[in-house]
C-alpha atoms as a PDB file:
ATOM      1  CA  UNK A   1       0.000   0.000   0.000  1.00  0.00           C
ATOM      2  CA  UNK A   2       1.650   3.467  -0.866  1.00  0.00           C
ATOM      3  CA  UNK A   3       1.700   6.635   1.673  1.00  0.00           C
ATOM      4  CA  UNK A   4      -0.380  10.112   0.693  1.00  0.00           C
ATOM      5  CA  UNK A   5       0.015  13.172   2.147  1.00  0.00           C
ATOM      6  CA  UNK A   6      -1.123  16.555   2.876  1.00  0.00           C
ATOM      7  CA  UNK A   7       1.558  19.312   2.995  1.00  0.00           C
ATOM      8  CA  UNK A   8      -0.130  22.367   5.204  1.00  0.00           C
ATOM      9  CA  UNK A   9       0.883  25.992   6.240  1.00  0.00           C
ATOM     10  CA  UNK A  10       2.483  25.896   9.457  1.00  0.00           C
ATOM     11  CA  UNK A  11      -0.385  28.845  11.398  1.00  0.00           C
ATOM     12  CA  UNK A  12      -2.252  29.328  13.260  1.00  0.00           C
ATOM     13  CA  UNK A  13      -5.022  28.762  10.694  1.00  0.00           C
ATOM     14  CA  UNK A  14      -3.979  25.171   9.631  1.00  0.00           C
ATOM     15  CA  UNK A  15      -3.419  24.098  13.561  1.00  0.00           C
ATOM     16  CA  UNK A  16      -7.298  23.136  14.102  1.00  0.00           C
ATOM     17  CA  UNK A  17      -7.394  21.607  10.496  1.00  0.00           C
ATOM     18  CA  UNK A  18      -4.035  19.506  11.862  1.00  0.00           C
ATOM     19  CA  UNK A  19      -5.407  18.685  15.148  1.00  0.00           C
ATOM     20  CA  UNK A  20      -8.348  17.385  13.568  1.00  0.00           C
ATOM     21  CA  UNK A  21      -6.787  15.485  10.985  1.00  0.00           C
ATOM     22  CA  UNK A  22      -4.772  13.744  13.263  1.00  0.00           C
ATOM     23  CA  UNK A  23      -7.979  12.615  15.438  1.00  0.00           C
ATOM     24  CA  UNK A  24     -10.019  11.231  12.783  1.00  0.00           C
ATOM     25  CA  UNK A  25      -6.138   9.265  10.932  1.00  0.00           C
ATOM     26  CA  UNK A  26      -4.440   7.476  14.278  1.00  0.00           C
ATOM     27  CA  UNK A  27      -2.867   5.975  11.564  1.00  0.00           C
ATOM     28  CA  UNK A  28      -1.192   9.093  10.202  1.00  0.00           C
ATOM     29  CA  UNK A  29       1.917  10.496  11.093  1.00  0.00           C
ATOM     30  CA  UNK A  30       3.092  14.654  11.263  1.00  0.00           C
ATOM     31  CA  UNK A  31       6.025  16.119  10.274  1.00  0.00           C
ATOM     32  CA  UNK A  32       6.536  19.714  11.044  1.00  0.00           C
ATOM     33  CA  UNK A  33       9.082  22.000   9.750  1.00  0.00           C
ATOM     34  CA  UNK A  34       9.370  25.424  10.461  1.00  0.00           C
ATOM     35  CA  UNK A  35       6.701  26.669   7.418  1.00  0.00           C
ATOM     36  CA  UNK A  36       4.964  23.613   6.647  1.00  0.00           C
ATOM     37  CA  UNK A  37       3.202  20.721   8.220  1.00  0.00           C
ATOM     38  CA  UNK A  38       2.820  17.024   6.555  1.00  0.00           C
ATOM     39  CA  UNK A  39       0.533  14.682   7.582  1.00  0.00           C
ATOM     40  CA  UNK A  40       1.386  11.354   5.621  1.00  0.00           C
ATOM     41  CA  UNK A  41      -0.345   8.117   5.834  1.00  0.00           C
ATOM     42  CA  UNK A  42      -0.579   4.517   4.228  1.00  0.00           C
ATOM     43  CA  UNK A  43      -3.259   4.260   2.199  1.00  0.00           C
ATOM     44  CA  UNK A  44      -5.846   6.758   3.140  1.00  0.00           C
ATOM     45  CA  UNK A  45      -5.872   9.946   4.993  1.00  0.00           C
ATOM     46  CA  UNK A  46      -9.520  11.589   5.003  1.00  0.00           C
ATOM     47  CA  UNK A  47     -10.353  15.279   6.375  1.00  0.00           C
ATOM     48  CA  UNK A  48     -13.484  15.605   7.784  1.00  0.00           C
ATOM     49  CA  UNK A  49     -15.546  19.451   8.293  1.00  0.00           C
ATOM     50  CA  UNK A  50     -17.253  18.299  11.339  1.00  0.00           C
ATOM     51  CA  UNK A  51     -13.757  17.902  13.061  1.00  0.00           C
ATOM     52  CA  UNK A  52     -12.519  20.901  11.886  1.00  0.00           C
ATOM     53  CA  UNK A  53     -16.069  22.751  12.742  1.00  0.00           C
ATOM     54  CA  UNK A  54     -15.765  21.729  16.523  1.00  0.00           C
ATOM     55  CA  UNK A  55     -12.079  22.929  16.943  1.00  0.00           C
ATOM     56  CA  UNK A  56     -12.217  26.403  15.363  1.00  0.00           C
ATOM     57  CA  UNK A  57     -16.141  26.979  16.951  1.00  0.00           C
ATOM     58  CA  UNK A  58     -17.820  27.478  14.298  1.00  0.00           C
ATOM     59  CA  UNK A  59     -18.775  26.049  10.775  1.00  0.00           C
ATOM     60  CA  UNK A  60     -15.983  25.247   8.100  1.00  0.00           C
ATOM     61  CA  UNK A  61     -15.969  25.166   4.293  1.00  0.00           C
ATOM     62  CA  UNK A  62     -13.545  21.890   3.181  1.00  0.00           C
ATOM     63  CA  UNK A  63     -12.836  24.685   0.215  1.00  0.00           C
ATOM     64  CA  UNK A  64     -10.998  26.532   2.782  1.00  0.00           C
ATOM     65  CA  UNK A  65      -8.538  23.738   2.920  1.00  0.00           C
ATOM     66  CA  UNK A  66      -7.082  24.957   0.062  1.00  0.00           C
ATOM     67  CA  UNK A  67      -5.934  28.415   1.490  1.00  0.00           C
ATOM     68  CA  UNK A  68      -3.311  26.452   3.705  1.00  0.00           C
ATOM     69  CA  UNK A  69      -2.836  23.876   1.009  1.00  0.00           C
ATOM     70  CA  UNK A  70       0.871  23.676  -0.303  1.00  0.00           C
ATOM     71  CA  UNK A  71       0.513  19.944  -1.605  1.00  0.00           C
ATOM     72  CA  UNK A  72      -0.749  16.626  -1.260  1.00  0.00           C
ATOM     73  CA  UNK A  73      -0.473  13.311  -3.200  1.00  0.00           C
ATOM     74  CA  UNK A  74      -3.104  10.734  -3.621  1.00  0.00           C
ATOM     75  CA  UNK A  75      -6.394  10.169  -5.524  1.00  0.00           C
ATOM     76  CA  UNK A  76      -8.863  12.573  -3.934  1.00  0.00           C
ATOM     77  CA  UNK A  77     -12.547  12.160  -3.376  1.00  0.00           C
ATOM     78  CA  UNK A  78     -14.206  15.227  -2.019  1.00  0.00           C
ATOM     79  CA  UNK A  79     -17.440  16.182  -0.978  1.00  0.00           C
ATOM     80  CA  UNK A  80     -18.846  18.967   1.180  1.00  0.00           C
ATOM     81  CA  UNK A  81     -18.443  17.047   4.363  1.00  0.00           C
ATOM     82  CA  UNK A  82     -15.336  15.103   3.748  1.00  0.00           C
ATOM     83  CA  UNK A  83     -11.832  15.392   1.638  1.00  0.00           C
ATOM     84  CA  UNK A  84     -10.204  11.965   0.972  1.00  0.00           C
ATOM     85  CA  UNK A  85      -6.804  10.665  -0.496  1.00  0.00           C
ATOM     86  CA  UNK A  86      -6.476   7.651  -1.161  1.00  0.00           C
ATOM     87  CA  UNK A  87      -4.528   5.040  -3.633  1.00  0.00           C
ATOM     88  CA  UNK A  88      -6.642   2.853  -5.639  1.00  0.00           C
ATOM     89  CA  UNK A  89      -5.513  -0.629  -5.836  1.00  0.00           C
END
């Protein structure tokens, strides 16, 4: 099975969407550098609005994923509740 990954802005913006990343993927892993924050995992890694809703307080837009995007790598599935990459097999 192969790894995918999200690549984030390290602020104080893309700390709740981290946080809640890492609660819904025990499986996934973070690497943080001093701009930028990875999140890898095998196989899947999915990113869910609720989560991210009940950290920041208030509702969340997936689309505003992208403003903290740098990169990711995997097949993605997305719909207005949940942003998946995975590898097909």
């Amino acid at each position: 099975m192969s790894n995918v990954f999200l690549i984030l802005q390290a602020n104080e913006d893309a700390r709740p969407i981290v946080e809640a990343v890492m609660a819904d993927n025990p499986h996934a892993r973070v690497s943080e550098s001093p701009a930028m924050v990875k999140i890898d995992a095998e196989g899947h890694l999915t990113v869910r609005r609720d989560s991210i809703s009940e950290r920041i307080g208030h509702a969340f837009d997936l689309q505003e994923l992208h403003l903290n995007l740098i990169s990711l790598s995997g097949h993605i599935d997305e719909t207005d509740d949940e942003f998946t990459l995975s590898w097909n097999s």
